[in-house]
C-alpha atoms as a PDB file:
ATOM      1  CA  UNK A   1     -46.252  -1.974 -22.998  1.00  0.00           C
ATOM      2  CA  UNK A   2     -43.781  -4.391 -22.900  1.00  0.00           C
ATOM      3  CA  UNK A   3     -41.436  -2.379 -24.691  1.00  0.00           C
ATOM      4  CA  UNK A   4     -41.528   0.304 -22.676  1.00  0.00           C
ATOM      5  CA  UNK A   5     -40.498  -2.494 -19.365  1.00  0.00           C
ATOM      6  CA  UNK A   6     -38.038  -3.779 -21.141  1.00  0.00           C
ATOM      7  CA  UNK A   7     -36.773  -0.363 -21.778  1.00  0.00           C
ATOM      8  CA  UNK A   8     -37.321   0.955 -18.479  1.00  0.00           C
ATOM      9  CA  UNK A   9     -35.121  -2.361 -17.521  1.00  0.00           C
ATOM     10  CA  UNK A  10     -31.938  -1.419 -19.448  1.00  0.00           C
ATOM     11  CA  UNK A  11     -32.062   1.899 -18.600  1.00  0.00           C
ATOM     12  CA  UNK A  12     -31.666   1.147 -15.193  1.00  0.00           C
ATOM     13  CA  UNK A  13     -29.218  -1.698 -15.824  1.00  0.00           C
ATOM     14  CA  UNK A  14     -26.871   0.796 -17.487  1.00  0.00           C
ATOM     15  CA  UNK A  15     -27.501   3.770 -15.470  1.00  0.00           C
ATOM     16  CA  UNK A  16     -26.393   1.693 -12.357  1.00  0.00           C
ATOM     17  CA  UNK A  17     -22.769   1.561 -14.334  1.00  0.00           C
ATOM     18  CA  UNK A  18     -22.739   4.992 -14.112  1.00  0.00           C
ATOM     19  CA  UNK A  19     -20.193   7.782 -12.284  1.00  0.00           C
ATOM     20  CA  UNK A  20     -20.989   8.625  -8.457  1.00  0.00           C
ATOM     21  CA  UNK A  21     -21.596  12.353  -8.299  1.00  0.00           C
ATOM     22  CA  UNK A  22     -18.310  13.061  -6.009  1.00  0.00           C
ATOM     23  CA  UNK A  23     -20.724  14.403  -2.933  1.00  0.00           C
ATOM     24  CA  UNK A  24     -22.604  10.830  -2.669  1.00  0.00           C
ATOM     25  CA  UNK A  25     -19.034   8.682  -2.296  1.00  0.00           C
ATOM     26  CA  UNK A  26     -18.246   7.758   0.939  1.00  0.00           C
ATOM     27  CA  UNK A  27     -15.181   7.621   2.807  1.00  0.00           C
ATOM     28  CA  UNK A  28     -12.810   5.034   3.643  1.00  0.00           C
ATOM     29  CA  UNK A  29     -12.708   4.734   7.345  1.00  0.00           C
ATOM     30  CA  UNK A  30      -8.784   5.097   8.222  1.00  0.00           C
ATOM     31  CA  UNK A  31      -7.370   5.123  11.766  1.00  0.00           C
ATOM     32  CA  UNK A  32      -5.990   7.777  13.354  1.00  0.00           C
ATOM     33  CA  UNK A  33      -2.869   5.906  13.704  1.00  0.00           C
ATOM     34  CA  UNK A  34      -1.525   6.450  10.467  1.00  0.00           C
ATOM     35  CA  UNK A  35      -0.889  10.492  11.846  1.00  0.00           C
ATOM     36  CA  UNK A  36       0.163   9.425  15.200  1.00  0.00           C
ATOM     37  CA  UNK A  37       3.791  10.855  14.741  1.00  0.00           C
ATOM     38  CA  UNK A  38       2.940  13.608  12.944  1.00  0.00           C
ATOM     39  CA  UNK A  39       3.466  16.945  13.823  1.00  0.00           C
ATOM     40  CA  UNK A  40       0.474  19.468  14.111  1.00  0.00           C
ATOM     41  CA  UNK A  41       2.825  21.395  11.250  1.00  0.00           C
ATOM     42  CA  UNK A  42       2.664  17.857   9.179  1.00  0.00           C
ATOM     43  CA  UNK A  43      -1.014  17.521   9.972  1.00  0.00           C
ATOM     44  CA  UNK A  44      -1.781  21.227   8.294  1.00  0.00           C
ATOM     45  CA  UNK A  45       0.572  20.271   5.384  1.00  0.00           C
ATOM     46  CA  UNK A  46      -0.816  17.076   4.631  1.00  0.00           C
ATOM     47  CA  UNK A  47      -4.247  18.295   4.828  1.00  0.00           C
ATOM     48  CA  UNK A  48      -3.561  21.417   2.903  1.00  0.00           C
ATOM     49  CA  UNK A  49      -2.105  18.496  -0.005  1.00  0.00           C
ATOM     50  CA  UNK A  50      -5.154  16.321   0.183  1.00  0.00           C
ATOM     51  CA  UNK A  51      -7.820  18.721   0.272  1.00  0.00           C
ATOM     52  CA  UNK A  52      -6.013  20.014  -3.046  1.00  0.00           C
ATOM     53  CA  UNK A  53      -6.039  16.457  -4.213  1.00  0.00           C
ATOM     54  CA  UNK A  54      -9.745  15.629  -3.533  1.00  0.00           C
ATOM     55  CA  UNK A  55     -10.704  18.670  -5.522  1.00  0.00           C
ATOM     56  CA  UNK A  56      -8.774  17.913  -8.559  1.00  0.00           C
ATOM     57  CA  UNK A  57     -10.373  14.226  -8.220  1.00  0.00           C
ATOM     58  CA  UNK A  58     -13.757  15.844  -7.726  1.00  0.00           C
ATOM     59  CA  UNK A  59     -13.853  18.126 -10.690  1.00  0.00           C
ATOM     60  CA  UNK A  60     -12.922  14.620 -12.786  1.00  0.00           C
ATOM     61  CA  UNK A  61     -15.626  12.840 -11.007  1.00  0.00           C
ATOM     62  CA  UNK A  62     -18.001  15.514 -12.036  1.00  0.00           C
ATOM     63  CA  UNK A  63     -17.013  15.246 -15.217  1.00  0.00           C
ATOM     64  CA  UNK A  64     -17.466  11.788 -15.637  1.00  0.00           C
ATOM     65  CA  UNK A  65     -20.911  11.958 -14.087  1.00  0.00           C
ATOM     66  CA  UNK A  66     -21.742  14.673 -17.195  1.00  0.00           C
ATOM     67  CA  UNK A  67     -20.072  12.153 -19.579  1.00  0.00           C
ATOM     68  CA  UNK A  68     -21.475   9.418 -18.155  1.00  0.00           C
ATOM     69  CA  UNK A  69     -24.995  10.684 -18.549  1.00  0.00           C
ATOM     70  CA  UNK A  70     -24.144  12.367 -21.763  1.00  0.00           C
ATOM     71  CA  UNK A  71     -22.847   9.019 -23.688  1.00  0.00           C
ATOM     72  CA  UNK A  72     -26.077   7.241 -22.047  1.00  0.00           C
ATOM     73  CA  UNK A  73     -28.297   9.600 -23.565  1.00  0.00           C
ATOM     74  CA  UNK A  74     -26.656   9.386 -27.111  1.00  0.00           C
ATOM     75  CA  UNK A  75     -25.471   5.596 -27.458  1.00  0.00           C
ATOM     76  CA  UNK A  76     -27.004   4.324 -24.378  1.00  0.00           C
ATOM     77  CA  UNK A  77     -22.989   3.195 -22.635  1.00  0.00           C
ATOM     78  CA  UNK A  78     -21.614   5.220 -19.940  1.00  0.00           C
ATOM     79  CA  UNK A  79     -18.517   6.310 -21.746  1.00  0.00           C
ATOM     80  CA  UNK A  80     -16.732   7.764 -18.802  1.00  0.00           C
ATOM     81  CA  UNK A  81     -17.144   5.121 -16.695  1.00  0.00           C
ATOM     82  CA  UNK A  82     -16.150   1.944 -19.055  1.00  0.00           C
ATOM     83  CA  UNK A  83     -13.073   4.258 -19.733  1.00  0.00           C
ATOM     84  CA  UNK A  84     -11.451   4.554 -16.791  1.00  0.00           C
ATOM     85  CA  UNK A  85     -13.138   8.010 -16.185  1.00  0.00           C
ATOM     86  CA  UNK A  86     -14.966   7.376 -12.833  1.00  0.00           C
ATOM     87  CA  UNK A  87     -12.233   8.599  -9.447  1.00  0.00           C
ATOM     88  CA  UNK A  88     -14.375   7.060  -7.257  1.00  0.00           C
ATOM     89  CA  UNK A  89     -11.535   4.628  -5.052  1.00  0.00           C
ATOM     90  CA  UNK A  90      -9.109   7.682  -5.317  1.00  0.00           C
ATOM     91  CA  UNK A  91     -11.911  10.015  -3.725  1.00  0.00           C
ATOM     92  CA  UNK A  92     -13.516   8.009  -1.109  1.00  0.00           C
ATOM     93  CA  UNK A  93      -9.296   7.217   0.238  1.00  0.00           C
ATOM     94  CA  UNK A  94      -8.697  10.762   0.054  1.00  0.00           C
ATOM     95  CA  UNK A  95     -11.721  11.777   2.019  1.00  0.00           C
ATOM     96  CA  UNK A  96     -10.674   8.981   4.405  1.00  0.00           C
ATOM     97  CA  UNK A  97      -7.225  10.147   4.782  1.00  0.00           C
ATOM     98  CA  UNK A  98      -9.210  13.968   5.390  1.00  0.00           C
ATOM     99  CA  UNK A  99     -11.479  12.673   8.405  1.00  0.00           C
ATOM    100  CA  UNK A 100      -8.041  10.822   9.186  1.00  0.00           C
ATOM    101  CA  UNK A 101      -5.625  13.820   9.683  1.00  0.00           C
ATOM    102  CA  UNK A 102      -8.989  15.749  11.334  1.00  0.00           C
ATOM    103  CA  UNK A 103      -9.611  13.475  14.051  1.00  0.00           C
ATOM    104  CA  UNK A 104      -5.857  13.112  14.529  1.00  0.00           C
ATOM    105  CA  UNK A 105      -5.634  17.581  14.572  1.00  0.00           C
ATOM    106  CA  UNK A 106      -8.352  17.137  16.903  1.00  0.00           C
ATOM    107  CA  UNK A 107      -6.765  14.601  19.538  1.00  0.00           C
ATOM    108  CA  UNK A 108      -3.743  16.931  19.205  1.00  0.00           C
ATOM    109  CA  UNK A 109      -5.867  20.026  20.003  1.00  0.00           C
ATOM    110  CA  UNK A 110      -3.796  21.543  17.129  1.00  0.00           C
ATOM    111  CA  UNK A 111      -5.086  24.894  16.832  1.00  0.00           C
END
């Protein structure tokens, strides 16, 4: 029995190292400021680049979360994550900068 606690105990002590699936990060809170002089042309452009940019930084993510759970199963180390794998930072800015340029479209009524 106590075996299986201490067990149960590391598990959860390395699993905590572990990848955030991409959907479960949350963004940094930026102000709207930082689009202030933006055009409604720049707003679509720059939102056009960092939705492309969150996705490629989601599909790593994802992958580190399958690594991650992968090299926990077979060694008992979250691989990804103690490489350098997890995007975490990058994605929660990036979804910041997102609600960012949104509220800034939406001040601007850009259509």
């Amino acid at each position: 029995m106590k075996r299986i606690i201490v067990a149960s105990g590391i598990a959860l002590v390395v699993m905590s190292g572990c990848a955030t699936p991409p959907d479960r990060i949350a963004a940094i809170d930026l102000p709207t400021s930082v689009y202030a002089n933006e055009t409604c042309a720049g707003l679509a452009a720059e939102r056009s680049t960092t939705t492309a940019k969150l996705a490629v930084l989601e599909k790593k993510q994802n992958k580190a979360v399958m690594d991650d759970a992968a090299g926990v199963f077979l060694i008992g180390l979250p691989v990804s994550s103690m490489t350098g794998g997890d995007q975490e930072v990058q994605i929660a800015a990036e979804k910041g900068k997102l609600q960012a340029i949104d509220r800034s479209i939406a001040e601007k009524q850009c259509s």
